[in-house]
C-alpha atoms as a PDB file:
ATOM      1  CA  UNK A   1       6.706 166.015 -74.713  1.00  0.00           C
ATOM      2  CA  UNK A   2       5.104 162.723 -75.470  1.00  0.00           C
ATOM      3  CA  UNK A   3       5.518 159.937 -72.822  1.00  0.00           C
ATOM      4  CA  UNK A   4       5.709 156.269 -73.891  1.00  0.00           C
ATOM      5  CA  UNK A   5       5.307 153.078 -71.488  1.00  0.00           C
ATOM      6  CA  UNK A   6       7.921 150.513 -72.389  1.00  0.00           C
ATOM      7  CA  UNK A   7       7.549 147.211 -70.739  1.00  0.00           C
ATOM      8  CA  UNK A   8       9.828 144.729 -70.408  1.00  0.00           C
ATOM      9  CA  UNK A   9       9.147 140.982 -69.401  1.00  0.00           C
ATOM     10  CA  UNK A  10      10.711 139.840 -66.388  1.00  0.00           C
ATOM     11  CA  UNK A  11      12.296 136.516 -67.157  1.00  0.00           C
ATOM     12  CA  UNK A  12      13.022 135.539 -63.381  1.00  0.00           C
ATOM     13  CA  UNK A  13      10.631 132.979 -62.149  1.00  0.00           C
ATOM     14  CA  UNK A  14       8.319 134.012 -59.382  1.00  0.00           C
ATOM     15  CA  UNK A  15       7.002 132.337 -56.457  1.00  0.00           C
ATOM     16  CA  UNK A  16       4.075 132.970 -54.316  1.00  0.00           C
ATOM     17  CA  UNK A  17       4.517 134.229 -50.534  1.00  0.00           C
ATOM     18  CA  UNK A  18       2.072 132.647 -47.869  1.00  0.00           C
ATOM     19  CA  UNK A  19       0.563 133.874 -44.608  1.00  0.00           C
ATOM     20  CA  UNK A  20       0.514 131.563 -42.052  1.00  0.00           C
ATOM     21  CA  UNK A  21      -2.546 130.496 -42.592  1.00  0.00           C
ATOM     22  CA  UNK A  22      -1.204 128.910 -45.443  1.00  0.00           C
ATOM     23  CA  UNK A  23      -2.958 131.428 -47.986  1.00  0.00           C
ATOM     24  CA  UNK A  24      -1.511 133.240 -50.637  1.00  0.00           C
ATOM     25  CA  UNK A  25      -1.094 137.059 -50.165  1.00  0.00           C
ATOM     26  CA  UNK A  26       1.559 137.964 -52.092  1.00  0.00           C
ATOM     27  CA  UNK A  27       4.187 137.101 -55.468  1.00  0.00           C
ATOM     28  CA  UNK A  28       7.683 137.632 -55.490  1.00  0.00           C
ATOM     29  CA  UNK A  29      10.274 137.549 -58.155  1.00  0.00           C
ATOM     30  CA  UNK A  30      13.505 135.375 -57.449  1.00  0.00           C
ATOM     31  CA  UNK A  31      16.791 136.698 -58.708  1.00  0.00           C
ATOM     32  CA  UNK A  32      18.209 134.165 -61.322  1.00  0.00           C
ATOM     33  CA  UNK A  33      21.766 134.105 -59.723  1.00  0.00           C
ATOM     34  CA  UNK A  34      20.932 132.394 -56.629  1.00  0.00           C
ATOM     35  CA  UNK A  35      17.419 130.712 -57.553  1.00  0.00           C
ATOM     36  CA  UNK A  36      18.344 129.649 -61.032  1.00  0.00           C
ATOM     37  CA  UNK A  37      22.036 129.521 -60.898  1.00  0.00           C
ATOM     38  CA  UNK A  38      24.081 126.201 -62.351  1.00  0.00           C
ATOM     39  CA  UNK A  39      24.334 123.926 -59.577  1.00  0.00           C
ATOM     40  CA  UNK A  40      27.995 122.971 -58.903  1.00  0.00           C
ATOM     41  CA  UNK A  41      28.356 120.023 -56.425  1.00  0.00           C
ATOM     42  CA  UNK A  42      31.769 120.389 -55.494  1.00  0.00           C
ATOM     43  CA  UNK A  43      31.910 124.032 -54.465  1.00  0.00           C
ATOM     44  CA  UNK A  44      29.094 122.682 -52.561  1.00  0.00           C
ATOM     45  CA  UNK A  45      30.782 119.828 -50.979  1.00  0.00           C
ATOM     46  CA  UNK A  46      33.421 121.795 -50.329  1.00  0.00           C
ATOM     47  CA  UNK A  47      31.418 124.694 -48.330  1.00  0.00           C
ATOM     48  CA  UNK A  48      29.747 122.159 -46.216  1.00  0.00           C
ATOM     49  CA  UNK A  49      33.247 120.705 -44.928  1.00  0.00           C
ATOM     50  CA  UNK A  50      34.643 124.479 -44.927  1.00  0.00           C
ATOM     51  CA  UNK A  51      31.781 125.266 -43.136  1.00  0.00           C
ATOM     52  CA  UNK A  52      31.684 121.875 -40.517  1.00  0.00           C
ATOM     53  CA  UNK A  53      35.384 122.545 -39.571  1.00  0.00           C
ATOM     54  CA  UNK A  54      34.572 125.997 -38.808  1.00  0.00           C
ATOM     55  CA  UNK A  55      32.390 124.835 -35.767  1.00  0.00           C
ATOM     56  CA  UNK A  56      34.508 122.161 -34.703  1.00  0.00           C
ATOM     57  CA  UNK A  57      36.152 122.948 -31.421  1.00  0.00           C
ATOM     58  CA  UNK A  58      39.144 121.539 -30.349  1.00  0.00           C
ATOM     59  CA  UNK A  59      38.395 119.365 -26.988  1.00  0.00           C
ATOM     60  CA  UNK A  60      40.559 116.405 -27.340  1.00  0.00           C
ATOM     61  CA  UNK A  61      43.005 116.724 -24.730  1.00  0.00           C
ATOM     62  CA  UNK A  62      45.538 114.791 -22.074  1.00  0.00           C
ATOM     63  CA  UNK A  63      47.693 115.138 -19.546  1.00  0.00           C
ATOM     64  CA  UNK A  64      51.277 115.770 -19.989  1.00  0.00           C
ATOM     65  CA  UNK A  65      53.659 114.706 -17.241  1.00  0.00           C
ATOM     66  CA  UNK A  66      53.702 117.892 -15.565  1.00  0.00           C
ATOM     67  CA  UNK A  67      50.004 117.716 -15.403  1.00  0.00           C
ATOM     68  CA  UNK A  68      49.208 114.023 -14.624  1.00  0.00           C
ATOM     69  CA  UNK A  69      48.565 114.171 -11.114  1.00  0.00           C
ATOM     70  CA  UNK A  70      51.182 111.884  -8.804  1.00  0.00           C
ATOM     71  CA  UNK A  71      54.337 112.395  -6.603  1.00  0.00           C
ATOM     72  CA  UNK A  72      57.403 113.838  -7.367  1.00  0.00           C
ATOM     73  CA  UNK A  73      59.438 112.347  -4.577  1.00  0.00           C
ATOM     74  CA  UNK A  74      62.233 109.714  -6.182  1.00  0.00           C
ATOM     75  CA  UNK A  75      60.830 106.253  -6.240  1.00  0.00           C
ATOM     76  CA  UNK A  76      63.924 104.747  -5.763  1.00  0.00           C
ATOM     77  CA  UNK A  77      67.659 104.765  -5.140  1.00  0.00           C
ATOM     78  CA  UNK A  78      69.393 106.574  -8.041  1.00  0.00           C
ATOM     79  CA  UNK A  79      72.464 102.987  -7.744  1.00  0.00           C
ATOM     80  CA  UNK A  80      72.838  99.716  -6.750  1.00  0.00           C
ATOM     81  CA  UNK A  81      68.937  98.394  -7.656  1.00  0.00           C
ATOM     82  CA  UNK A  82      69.617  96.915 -10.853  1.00  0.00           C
ATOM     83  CA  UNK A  83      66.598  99.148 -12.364  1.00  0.00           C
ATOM     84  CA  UNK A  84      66.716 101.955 -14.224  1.00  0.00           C
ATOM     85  CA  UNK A  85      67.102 105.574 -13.354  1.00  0.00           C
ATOM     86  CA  UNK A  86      64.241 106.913 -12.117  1.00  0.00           C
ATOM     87  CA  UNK A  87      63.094 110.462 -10.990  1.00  0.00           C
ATOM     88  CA  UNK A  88      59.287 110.451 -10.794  1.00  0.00           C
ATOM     89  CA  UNK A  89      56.480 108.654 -11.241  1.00  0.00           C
ATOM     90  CA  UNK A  90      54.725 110.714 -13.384  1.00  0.00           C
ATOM     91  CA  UNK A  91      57.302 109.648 -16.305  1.00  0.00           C
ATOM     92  CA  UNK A  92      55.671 108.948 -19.394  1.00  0.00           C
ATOM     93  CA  UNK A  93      57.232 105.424 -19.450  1.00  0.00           C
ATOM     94  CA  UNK A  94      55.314 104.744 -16.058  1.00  0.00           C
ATOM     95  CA  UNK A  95      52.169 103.300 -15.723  1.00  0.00           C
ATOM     96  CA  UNK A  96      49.339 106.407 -15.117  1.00  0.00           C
ATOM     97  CA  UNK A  97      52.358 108.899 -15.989  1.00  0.00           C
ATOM     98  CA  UNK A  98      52.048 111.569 -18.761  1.00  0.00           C
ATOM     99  CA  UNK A  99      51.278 110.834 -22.467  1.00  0.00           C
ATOM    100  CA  UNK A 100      53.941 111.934 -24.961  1.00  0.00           C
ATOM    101  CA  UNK A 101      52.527 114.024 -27.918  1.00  0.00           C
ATOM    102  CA  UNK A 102      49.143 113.503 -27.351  1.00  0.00           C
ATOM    103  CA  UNK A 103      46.604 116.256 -28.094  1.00  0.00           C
ATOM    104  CA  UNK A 104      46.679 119.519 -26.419  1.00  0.00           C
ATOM    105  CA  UNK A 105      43.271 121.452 -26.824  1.00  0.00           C
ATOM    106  CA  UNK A 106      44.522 124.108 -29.448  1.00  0.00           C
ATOM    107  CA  UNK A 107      44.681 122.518 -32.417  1.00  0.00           C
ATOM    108  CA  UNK A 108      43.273 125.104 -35.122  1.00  0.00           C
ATOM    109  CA  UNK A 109      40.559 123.459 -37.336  1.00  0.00           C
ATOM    110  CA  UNK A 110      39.456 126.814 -39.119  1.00  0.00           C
ATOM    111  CA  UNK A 111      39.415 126.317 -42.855  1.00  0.00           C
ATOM    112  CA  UNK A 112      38.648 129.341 -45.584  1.00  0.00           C
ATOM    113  CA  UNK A 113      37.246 129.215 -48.727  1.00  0.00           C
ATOM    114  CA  UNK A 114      36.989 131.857 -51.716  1.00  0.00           C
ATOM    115  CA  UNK A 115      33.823 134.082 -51.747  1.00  0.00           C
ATOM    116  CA  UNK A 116      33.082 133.801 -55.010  1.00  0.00           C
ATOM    117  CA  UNK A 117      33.112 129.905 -54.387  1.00  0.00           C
ATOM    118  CA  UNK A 118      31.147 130.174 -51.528  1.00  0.00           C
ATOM    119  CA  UNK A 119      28.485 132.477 -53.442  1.00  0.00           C
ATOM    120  CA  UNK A 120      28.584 129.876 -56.235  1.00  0.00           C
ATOM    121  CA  UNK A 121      27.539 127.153 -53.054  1.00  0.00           C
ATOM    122  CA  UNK A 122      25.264 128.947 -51.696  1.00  0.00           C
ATOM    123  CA  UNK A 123      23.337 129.908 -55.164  1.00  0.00           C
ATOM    124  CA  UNK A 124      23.515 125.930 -56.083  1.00  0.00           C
ATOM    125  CA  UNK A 125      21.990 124.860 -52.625  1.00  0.00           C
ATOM    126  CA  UNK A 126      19.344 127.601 -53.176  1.00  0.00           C
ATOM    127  CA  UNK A 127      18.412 126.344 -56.526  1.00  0.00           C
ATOM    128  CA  UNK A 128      18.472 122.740 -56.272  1.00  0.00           C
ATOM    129  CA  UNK A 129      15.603 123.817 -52.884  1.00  0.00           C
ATOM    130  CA  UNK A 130      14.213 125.838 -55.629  1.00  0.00           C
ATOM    131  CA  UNK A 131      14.275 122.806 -58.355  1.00  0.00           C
ATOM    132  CA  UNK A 132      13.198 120.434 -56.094  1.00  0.00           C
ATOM    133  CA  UNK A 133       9.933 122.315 -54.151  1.00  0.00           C
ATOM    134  CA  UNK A 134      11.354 122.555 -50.931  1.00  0.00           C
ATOM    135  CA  UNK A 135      11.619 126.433 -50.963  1.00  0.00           C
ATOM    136  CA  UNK A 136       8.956 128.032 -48.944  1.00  0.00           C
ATOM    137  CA  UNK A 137       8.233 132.579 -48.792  1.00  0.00           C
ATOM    138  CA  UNK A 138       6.005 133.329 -46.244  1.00  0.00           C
ATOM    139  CA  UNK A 139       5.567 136.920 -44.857  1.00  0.00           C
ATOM    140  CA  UNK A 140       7.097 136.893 -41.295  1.00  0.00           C
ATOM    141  CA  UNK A 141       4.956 139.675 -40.223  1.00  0.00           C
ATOM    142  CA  UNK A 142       1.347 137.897 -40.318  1.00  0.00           C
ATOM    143  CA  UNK A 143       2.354 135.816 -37.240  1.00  0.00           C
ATOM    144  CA  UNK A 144       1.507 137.488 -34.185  1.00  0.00           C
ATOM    145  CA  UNK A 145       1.043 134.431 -32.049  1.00  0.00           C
ATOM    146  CA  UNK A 146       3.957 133.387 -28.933  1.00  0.00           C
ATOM    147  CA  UNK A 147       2.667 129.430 -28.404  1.00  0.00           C
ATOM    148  CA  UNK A 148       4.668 127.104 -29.771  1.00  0.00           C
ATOM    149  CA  UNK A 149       1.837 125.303 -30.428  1.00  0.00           C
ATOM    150  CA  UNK A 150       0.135 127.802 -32.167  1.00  0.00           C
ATOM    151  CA  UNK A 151       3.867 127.895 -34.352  1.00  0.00           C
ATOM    152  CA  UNK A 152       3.302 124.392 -34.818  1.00  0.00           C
ATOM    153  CA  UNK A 153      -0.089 124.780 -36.476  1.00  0.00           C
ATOM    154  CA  UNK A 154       1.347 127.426 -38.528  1.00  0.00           C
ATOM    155  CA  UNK A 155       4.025 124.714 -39.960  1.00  0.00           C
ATOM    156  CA  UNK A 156       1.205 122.561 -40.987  1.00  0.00           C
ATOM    157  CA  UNK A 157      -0.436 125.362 -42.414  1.00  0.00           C
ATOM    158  CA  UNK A 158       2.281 125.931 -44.794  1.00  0.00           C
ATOM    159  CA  UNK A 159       3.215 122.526 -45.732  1.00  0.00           C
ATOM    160  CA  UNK A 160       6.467 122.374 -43.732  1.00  0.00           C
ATOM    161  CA  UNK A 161       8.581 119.155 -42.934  1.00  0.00           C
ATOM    162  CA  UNK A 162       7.741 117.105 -39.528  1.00  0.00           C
ATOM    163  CA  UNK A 163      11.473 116.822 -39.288  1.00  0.00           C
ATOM    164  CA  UNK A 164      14.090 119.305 -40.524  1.00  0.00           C
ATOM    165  CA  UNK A 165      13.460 122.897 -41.295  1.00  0.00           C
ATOM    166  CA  UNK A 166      15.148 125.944 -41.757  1.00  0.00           C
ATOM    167  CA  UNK A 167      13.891 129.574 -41.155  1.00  0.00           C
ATOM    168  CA  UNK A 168      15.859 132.393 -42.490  1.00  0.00           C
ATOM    169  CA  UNK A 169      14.499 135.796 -40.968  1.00  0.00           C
ATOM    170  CA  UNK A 170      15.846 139.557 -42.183  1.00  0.00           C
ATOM    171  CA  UNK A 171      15.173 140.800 -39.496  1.00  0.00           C
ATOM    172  CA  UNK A 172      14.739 139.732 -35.447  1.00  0.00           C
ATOM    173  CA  UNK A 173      10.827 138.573 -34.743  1.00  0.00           C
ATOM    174  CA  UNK A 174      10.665 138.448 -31.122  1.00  0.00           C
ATOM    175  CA  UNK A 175       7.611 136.428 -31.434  1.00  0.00           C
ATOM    176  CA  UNK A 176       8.721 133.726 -34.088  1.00  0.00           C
ATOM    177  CA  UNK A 177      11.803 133.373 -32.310  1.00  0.00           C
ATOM    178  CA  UNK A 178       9.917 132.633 -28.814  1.00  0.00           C
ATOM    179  CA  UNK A 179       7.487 130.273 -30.473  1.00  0.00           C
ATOM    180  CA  UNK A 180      10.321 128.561 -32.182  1.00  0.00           C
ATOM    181  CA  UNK A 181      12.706 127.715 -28.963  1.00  0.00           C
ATOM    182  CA  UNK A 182      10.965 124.554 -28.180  1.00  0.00           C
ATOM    183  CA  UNK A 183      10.916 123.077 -31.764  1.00  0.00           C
ATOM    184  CA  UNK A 184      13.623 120.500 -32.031  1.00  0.00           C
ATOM    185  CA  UNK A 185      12.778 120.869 -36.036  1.00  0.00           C
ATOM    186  CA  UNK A 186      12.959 124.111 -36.360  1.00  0.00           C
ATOM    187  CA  UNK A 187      16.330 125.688 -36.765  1.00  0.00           C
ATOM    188  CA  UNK A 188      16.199 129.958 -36.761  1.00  0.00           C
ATOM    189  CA  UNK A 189      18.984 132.059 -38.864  1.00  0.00           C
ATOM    190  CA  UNK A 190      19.553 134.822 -40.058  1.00  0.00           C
ATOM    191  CA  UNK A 191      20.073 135.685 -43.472  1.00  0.00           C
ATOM    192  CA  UNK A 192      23.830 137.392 -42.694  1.00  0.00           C
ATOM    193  CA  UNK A 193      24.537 134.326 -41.385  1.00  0.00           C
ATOM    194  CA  UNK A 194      23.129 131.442 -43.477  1.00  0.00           C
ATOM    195  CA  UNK A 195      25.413 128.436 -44.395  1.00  0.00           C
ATOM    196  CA  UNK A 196      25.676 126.304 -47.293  1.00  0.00           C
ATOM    197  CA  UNK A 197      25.279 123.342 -45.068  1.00  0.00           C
ATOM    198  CA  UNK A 198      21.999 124.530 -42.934  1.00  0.00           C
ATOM    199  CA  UNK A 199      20.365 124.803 -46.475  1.00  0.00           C
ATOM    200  CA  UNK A 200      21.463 121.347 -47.903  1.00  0.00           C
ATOM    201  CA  UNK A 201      20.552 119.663 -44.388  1.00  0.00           C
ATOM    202  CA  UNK A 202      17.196 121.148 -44.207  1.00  0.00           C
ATOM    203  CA  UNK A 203      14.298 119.243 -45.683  1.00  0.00           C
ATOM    204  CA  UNK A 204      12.207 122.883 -46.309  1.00  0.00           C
ATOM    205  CA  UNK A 205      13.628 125.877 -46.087  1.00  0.00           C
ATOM    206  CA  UNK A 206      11.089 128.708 -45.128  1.00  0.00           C
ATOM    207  CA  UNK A 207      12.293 132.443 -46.293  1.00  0.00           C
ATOM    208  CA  UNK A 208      11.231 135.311 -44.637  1.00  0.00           C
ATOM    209  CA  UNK A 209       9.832 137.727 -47.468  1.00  0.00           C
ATOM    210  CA  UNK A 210      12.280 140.437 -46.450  1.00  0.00           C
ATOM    211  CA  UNK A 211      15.280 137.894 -47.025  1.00  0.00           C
ATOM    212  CA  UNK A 212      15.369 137.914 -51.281  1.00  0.00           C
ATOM    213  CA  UNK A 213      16.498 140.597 -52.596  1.00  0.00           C
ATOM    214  CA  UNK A 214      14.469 142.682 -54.887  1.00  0.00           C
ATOM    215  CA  UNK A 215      15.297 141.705 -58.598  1.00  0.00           C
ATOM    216  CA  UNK A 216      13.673 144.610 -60.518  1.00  0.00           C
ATOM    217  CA  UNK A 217      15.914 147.271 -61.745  1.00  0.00           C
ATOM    218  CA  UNK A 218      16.888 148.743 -64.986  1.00  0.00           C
ATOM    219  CA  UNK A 219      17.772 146.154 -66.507  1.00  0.00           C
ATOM    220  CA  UNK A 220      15.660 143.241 -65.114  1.00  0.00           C
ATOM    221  CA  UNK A 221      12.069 144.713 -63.946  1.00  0.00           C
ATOM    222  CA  UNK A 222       8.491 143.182 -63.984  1.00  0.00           C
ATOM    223  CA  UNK A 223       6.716 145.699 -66.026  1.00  0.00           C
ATOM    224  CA  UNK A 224       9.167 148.222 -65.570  1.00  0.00           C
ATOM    225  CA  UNK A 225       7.856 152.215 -67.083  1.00  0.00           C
ATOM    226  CA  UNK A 226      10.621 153.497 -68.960  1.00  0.00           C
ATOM    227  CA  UNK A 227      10.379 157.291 -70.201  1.00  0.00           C
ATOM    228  CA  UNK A 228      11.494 158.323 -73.271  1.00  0.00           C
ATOM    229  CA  UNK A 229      11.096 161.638 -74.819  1.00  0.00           C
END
């Protein structure tokens, strides 16, 4: 049986993935619906205030008037003072007494959003980082220093921002992560747990190789061998 080669040009756009040296060793494919997707600026608003009232805690709190700290012995006469009735001075109508429907501690600030919104988010803050040359792939595994300086040269090295940058690993690097802790410019995710609003507040964001998913299947492969009889 003859075999024939069919190949197949990959239309995805590729990028090349640095050492951190700042060399290139490697070129990667990134898949069109998260790198080249239509950018959508409200789902993307929308995720990053989903996403901010998901981490706000509830801390706002006072003291009710069986809380507020004071006496509860009778001020005064119940009769016969010309004043009102009184049975405590920790009485909301007293001076340091409770507060009346103030806030508690437990209001809920959790808001949801669809996943197929959110993926639409995420994919539009991806490509405009994309669009705009502030996407970074460097190969996690070709640093093998634990100095934050030495980190710090390795930013340089790659052309990262002074100021705001986000690092999405795949997978736990005990020695990035060390390096990293000191870095008030460096903020470390992972890529299970990477929000819309990290990415659009980052001024680079630096992917871990291991982090994009491989784009080259049946139906989308760079020089893909197909066998046909």
């Amino acid at each position: 049986m003859a075999k024939t080669l069919e190949t197949k040009e990959c239309t995805c756009s590729k990028v090349g993935v640095l050492d951190f040296s700042g060399k290139k060793v490697d070129e990667i494919c990134l898949p069109e619906e998260l790198f080249n997707a239509e950018i959508d600026e409200y789902l993307v608003a929308l995720a990053i205030r989903v996403d901010r009232a998901n981490r706000r805690v509830s801390t706002a709190k006072v003291l009710d008037r069986s809380e507020v700290h004071g006496s509860n012995k009778k001020p005064y006469a119940q009769k016969h003072t010309g004043r009102a009735r009184a049975g405590t001075t920790n009485s909301p109508i007293w001076r340091h007494g409770g507060v009346v429907h103030g806030p508690d501690g437990k209001r809920n600030y959790k808001l949801k959003m669809n996943k197929k919104d959110h993926f639409i988010a995420l994919a539009s803050a991806l490509t405009d980082k994309v669009k705009n040359d502030k996407l970074i792939v460097v190969d996690e595994k070709t640093f093998t220093g634990t100095k934050t300086k030495e980190f710090v040269q390795c930013l340089k090295n790659i052309n990262a921002d002074e100021k705001k940058n986000l690092v999405v690993l795949y997978e736990p690097e005990e020695n990035l992560l060390r390096a990293s802790l000191n870095i008030p410019s460096i903020k470390v995710v992972f890529a299970d747990n990477t929000s819309v609003y990290d990415i659009v507040n980052a001024n680079k964001v630096i992917l871990a190789k291991g982090v994009i998913p491989c784009c080259c299947d049946d139906d989308c492969c760079c020089e893909c061998e197909k066998e046909s009889n």
